[in-house]
Protein backbone atom coordinates (compact mmCIF):
# COMPACT_ATOMS: atom_id res chain seq x y z
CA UNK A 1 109.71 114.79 86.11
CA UNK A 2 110.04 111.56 87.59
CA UNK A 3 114.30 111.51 87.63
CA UNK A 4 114.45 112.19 91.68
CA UNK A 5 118.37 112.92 91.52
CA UNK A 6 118.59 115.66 88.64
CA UNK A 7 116.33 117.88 90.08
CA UNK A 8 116.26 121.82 90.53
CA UNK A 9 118.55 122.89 93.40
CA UNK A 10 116.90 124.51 95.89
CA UNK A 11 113.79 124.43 94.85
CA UNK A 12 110.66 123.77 97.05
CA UNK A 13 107.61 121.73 95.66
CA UNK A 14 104.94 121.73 97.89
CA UNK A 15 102.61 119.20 96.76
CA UNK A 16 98.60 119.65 97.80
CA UNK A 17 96.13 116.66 98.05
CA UNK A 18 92.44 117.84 97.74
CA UNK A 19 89.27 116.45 98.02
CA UNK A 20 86.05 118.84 98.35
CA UNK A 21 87.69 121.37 100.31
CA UNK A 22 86.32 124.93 98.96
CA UNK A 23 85.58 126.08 102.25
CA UNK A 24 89.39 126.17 103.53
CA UNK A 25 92.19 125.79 100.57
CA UNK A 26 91.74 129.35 100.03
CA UNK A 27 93.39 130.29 103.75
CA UNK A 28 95.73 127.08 103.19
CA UNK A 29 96.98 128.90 99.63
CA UNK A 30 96.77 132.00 101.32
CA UNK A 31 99.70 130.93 103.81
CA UNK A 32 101.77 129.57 101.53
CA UNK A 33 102.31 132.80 98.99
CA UNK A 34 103.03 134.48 102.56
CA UNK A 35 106.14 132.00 102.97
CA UNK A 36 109.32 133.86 103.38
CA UNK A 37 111.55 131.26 101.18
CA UNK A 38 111.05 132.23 97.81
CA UNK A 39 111.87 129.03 95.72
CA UNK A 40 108.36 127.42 95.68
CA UNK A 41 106.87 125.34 93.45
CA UNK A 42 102.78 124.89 93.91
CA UNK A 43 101.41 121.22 93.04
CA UNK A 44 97.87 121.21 93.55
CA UNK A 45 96.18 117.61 92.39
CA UNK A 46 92.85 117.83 92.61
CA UNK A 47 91.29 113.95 93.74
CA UNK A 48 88.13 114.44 91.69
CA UNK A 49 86.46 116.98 93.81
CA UNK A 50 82.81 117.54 93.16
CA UNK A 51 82.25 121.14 94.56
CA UNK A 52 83.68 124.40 93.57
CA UNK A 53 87.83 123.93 94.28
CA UNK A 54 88.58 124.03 90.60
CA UNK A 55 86.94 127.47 90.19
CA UNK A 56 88.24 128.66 93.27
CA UNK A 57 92.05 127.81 92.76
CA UNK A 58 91.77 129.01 89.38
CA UNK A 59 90.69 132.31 90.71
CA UNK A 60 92.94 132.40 93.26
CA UNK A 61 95.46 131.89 91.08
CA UNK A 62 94.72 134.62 88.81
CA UNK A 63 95.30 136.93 91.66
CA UNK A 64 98.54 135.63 92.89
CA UNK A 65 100.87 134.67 89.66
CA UNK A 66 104.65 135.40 90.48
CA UNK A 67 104.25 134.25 94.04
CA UNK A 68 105.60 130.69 92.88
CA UNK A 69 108.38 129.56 90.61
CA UNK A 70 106.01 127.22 89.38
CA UNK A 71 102.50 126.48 89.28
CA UNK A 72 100.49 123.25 88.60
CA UNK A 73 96.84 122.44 88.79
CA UNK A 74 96.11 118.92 87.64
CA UNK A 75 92.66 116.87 88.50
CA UNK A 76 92.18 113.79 88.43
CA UNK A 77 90.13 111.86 86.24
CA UNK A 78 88.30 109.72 89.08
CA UNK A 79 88.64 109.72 92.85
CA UNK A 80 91.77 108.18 93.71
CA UNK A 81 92.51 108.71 97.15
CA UNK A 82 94.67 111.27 98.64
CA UNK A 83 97.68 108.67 99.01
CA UNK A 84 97.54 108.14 95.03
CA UNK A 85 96.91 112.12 94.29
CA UNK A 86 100.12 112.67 96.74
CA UNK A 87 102.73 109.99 94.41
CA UNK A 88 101.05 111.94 91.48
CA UNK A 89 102.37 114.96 93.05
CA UNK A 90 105.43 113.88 93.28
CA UNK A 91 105.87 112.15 89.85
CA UNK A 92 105.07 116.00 88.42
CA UNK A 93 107.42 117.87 91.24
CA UNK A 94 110.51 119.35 89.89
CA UNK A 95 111.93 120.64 93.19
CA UNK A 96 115.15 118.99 95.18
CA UNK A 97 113.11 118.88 98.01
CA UNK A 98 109.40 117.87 98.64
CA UNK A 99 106.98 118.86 101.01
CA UNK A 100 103.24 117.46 101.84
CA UNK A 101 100.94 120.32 102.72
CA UNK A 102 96.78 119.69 103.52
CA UNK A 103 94.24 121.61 101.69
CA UNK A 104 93.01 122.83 104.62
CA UNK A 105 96.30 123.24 107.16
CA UNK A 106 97.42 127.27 107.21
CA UNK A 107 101.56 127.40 107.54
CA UNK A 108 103.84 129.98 109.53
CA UNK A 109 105.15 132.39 107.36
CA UNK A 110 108.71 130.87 107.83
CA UNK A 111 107.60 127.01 107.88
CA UNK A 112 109.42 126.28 104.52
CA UNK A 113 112.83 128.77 105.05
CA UNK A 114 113.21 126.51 108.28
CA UNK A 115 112.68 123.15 106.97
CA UNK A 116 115.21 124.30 104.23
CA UNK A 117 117.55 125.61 106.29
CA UNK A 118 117.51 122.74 108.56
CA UNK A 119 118.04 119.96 105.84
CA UNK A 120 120.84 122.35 103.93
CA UNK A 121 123.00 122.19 107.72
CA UNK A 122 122.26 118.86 107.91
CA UNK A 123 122.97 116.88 104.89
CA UNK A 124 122.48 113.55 106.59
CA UNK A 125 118.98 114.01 107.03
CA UNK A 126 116.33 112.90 104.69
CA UNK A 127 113.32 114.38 105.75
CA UNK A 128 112.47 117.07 108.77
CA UNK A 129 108.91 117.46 109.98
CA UNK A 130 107.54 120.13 112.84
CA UNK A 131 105.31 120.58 115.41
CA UNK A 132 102.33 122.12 115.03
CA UNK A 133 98.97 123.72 116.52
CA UNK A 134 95.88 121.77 116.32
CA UNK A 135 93.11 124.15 115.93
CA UNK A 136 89.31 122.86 116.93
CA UNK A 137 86.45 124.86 117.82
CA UNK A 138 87.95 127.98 118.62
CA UNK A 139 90.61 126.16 120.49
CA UNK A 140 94.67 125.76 120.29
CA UNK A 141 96.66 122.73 121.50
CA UNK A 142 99.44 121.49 120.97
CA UNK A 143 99.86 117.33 120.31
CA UNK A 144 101.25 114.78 123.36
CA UNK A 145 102.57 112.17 120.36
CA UNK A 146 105.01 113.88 118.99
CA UNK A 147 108.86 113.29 119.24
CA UNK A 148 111.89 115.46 118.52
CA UNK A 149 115.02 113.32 119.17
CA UNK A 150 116.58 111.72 116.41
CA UNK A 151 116.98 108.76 118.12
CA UNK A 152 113.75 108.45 119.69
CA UNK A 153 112.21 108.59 116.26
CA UNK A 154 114.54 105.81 114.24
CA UNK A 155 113.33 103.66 117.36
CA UNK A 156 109.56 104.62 117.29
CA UNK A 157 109.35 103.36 113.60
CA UNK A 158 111.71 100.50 113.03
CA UNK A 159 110.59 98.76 116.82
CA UNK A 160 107.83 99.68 119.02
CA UNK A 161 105.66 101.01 115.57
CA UNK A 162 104.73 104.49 117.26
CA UNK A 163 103.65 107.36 115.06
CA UNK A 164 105.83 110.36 116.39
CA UNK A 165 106.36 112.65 113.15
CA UNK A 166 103.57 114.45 111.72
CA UNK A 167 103.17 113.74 107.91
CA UNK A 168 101.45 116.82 106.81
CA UNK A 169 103.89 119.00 108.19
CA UNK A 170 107.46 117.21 106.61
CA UNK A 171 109.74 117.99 103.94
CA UNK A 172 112.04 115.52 102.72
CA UNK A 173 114.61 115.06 99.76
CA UNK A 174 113.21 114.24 96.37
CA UNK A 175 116.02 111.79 96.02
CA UNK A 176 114.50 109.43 98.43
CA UNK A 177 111.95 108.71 96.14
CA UNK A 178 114.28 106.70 94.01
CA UNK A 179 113.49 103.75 97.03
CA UNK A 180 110.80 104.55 98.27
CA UNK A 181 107.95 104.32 95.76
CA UNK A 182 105.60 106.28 97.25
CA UNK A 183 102.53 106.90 100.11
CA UNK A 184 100.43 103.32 100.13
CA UNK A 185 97.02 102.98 100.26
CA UNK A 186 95.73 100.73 103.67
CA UNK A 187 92.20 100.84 104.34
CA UNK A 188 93.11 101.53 108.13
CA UNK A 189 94.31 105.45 107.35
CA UNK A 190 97.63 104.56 108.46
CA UNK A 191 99.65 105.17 105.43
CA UNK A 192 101.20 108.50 106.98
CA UNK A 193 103.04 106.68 109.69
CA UNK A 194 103.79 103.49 107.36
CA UNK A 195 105.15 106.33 104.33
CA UNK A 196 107.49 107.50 107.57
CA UNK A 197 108.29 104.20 108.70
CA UNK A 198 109.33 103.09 105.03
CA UNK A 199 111.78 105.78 104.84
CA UNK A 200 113.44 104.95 108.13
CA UNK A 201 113.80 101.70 107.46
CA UNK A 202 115.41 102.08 105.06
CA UNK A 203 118.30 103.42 106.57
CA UNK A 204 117.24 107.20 106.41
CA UNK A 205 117.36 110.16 109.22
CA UNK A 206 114.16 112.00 110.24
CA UNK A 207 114.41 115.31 112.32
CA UNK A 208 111.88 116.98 113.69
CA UNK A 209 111.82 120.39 114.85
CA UNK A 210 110.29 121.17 118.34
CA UNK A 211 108.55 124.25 117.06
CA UNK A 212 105.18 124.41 115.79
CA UNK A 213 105.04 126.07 112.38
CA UNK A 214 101.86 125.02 111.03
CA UNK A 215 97.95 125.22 111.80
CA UNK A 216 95.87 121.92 112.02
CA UNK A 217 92.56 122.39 111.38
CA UNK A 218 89.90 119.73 113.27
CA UNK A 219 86.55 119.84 111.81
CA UNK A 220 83.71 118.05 110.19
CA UNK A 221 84.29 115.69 107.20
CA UNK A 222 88.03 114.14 107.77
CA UNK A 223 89.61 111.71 109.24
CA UNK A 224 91.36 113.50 111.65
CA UNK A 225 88.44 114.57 113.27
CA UNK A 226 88.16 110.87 114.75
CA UNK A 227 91.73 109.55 114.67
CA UNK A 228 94.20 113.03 115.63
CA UNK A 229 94.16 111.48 119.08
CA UNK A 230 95.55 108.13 118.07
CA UNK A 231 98.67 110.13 116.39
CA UNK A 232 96.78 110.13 112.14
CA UNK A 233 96.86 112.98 110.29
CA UNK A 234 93.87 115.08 108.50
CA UNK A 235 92.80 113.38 105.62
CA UNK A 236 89.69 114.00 103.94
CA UNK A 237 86.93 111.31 103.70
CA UNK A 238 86.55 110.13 100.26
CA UNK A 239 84.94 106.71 99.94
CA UNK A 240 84.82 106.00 96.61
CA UNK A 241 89.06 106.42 96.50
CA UNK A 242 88.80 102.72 97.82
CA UNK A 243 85.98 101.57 96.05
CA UNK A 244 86.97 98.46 93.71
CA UNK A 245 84.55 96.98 90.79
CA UNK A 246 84.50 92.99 91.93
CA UNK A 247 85.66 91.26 89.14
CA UNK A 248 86.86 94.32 86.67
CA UNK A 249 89.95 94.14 84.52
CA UNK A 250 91.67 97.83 84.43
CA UNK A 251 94.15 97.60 81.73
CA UNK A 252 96.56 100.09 81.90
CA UNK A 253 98.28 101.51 78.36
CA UNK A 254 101.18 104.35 78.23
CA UNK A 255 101.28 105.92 75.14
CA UNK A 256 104.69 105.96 73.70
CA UNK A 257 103.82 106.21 69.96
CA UNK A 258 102.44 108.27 67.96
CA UNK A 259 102.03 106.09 64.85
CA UNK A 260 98.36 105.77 65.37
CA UNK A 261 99.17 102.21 67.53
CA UNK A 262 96.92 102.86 69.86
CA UNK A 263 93.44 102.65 67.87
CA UNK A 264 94.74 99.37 66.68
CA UNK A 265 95.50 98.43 70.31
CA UNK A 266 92.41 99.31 71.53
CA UNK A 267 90.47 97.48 68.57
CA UNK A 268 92.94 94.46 69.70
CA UNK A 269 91.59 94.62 73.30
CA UNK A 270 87.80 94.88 72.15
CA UNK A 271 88.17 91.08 71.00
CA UNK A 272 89.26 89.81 74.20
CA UNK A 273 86.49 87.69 75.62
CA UNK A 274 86.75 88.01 79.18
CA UNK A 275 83.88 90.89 79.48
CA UNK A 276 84.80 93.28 82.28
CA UNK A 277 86.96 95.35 80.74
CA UNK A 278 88.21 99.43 81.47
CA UNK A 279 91.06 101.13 79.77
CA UNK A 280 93.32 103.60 81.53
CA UNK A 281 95.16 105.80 78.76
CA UNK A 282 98.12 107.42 79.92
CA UNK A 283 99.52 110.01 77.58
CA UNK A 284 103.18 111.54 78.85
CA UNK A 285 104.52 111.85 75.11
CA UNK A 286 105.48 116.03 74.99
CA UNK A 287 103.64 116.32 71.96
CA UNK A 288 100.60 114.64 71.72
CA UNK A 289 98.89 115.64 68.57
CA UNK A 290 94.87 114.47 67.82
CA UNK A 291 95.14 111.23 70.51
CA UNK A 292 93.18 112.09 72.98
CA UNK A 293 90.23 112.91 69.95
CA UNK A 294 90.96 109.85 68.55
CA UNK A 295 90.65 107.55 71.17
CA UNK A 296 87.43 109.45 72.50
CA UNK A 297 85.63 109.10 69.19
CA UNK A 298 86.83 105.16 69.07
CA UNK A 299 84.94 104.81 72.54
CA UNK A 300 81.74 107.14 71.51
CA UNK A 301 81.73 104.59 68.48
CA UNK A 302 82.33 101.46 70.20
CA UNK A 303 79.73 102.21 72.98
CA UNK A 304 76.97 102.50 70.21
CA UNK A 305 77.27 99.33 69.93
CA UNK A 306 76.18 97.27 72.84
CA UNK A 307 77.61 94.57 74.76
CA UNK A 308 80.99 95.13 74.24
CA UNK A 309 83.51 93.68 76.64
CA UNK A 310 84.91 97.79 77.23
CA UNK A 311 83.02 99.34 80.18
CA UNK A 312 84.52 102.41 80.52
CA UNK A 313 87.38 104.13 78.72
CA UNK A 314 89.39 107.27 80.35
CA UNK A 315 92.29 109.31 78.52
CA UNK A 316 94.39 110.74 80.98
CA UNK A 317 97.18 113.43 80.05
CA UNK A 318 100.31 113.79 82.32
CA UNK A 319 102.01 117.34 82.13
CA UNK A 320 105.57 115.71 82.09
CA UNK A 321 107.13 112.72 80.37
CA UNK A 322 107.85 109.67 82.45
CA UNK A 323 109.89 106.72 82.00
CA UNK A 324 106.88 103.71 81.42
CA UNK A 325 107.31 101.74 84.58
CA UNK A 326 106.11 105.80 86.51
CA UNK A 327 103.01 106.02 83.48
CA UNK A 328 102.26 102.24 85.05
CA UNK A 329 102.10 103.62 88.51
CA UNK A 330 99.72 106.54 87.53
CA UNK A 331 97.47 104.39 85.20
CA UNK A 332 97.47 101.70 88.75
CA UNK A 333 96.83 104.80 90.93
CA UNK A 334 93.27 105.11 88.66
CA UNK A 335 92.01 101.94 88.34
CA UNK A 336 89.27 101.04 89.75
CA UNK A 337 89.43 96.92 88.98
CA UNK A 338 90.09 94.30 91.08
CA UNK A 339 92.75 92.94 88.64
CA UNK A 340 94.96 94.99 86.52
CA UNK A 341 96.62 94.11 82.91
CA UNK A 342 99.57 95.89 81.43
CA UNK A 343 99.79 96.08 77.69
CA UNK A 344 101.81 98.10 75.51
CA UNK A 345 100.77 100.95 73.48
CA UNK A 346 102.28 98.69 70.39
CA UNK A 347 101.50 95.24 71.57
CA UNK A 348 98.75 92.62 70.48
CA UNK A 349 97.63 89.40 72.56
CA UNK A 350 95.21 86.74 71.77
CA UNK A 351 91.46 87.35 72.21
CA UNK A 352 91.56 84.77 75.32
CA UNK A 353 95.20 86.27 76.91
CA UNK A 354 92.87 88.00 80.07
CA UNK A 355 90.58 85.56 80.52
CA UNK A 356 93.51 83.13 81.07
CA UNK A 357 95.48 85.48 83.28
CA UNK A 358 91.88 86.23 85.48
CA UNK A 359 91.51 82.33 85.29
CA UNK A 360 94.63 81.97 86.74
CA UNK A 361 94.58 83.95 90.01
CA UNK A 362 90.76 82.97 90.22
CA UNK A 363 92.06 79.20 90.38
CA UNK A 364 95.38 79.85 92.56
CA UNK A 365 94.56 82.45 95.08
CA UNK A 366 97.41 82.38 96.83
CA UNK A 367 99.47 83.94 93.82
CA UNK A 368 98.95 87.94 93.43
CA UNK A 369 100.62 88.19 89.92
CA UNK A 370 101.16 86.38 86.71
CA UNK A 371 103.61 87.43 84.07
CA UNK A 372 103.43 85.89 80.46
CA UNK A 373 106.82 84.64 78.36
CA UNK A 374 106.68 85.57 74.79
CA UNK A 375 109.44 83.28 72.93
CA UNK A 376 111.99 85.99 71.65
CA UNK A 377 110.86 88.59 73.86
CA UNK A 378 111.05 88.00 77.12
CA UNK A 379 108.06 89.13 79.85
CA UNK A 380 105.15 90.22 77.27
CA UNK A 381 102.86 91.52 80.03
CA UNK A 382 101.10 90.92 82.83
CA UNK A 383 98.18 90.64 85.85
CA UNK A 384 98.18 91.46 89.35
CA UNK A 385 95.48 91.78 91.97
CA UNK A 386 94.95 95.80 92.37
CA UNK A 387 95.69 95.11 96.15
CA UNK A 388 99.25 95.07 95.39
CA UNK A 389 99.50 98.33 94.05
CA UNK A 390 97.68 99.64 97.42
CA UNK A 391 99.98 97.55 99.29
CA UNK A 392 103.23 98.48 97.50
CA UNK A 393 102.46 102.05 95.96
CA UNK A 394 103.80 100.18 92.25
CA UNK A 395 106.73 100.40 90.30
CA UNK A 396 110.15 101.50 91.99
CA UNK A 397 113.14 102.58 90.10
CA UNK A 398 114.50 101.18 87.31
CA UNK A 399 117.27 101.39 84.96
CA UNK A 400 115.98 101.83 80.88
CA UNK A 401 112.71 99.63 80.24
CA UNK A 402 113.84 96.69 82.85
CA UNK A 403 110.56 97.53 84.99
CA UNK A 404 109.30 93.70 85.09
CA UNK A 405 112.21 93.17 86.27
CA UNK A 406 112.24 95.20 89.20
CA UNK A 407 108.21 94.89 90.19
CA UNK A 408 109.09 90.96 90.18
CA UNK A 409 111.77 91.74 93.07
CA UNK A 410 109.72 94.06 94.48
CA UNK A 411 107.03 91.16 94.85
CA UNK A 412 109.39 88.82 95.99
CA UNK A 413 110.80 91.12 98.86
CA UNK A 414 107.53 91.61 100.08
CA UNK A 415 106.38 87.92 100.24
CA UNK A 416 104.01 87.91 97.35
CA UNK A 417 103.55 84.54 95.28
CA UNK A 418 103.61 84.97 91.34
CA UNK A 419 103.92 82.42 88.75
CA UNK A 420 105.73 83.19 85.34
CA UNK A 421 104.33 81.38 82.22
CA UNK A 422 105.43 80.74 78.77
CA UNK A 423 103.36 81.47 75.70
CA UNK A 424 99.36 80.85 76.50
């Protein structure tokens, strides 16, 4: 949906990040068509698992339609990273208000109603987490870290940088999401108490109730199992979501046309000569037609012929449409380069435009983007190291198409260097 303000009233969607977890989601979905509040919306995206979750949700599913207002399964093309297949989440979420529930966490029947009620008799607050139950080995206890007065928390995060809320357990405002881009990616699996701090400073309330309405579960195979004691949350393992191919350009296309652009795009690209190429295809058009055929074929015919500059090609189609500078975020969220180029589903550039952009950073590497001037059109498109996408989450609000705008002050605020250049 992507619009954070016009969303539906009331409505609850809980957004799921999972990675390989067959063995619990089933009890986790279990718990949540148990919940007492009835306006749910289920977001399950799926970060590329390799074991049986799709089969499993889909029979779950089967046995449970009506629980939900609304129901969406979506995998991901790659792994991502359960930070990237959380802003995903939230980019498909329809629902005033969001919450973040682990695949393998089991909820009180009256988790949600709470939260709900709790944000609806306090309309100053942005987001309202809980306590919970940490469950390992047979054994219940309850966390030390936590803190429940308002005040307390606004100090942990803007000061003395003290995890006190627990992310998988909060529900916040959709709206919020309109400055607040998203969950970040840091190597150091803190991006649960940096996603908190974000929204406190900037200028936001977060409650959190002093009752624990939610079941952690400590086991084998996440994060938690190491860090739960140094106030982190339970998120899966998954190495390859941080994985980056040295040297790889991900370009990133949104398809916005359905002319037949994009094969001529794409055969546009194939001359570059910088020779680490991959294409992320983001479709979000509501009608679609033969594209996602036409642009496999183009790749099963361009592979045949060897040493091409393309690596790898993958079509991705998003179930809602999304204002481009969001379909940049997504395409960001599954690259797997170390640089990234955005192009336009209509646009053309000269067969050396990447090399000179990679040429560029290689030679200055104390800038992190460059943007190209086209005379007469203003900012034609751009590079950026990939780590500013983990760094930043991407793209932030914007009003019509003015998204270079806004990703250049977004740069700027955060102390990034970036050169802007006229034609190449």
């Amino acid at each position: 949906m992507a619009d954070f303000d016009n969303r539906i009233k009331d409505l609850v969607s809980v957004v799921i990040s999972t990675y390989n977890y067959e063995n619990y989601i089933l009890e986790t979905l279990d718990s949540l068509a148990k919940q007492t509040y009835p306006e749910i919306e289920l977001i399950i995206i799926d970060d590329c698992s390799t074991d049986n979750t799709a089969m499993i949700v889909e029979n779950w599913y089967r046995q449970h339609k009506g629980h939900f207002r609304d129901y969406i399964y979506l995998k991901l093309l790659r792994n991502c990273y359960s930070s990237w297949a959380l802003n995903i989440g939230f980019l498909v979420s329809k629902g005033e208000f969001i919450v973040i529930h682990d695949a393998d966490d089991i909820s009180y029947q009256t988790k949600i109603e709470k939260q709900v009620q709790w944000l609806k008799a306090h309309p100053e607050t942005a987001a309202v987490g809980t306590s919970f139950w940490a469950l390992e080995r047979g054994k219940y206890y309850k966390p030390f870290w936590l803190s429940y007065k308002r005040q307390d928390i606004s100090l942990n995060y803007k000061f003395y940088n003290k995890h006190c809320v627990s992310f998988g357990t909060i529900m916040f405002r959709a709206e919020i999401l309109n400055n607040i881009t998203g969950v970040k990616k840091h190597p150091d699996n803190m991006n649960d108490f940096l996603f908190l701090k974000d929204i406190v400073n900037h200028g936001y309330i977060v409650d959190n109730l002093d009752e624990g309405l939610i079941y952690i579960r400590i086991h084998p195979g996440q994060l938690s199992e190491k860090y739960l004691k140094n106030f982190t949350e339970s998120i899966p393992v998954e190495e390859g979501g941080f994985k980056k191919i040295k040297n790889r350009v991900s370009v990133v296309i949104p398809v916005r046309d359905l002319s037949g652009m994009i094969l001529k795009v794409l055969n546009n690209i194939a001359l570059q000569s910088y020779p680490d190429l991959e294409i992320i295809i983001v479709d979000t058009l509501p009608f679609s037609g033969n594209i996602r055929e036409l642009v496999l074929d183009w790749f099963s015919n361009y592979k045949a012929q060897s040493g091409g500059v393309i690596k790898e090609l993958f079509y991705f189609r998003f179930p809602v449409q999304l204002p481009v500078c969001r379909v940049y975020n997504i395409g960001s969220y599954l690259a797997k380069g170390e640089y990234i180029f955005y192009q336009g589903d209509t646009e053309f550039v000269e067969k050396d435009r990447i090399q000179k952009l990679y040429n560029f950073l290689q030679e200055n590497p104390a800038y992190s983007a460059v943007f190209v001037v086209k005379k007469g059109e203003g900012i034609n498109n751009f590079m950026l190291k990939s780590s500013v996408i983990d760094q930043t989450a991407g793209f932030g609000r914007t009003e019509k198409d003015m998204y270079f705008l806004s990703f250049v002050n977004l740069l700027a605020r955060n102390g990034y260097y970036f050169r802007v250049l006229g034609e190449l």
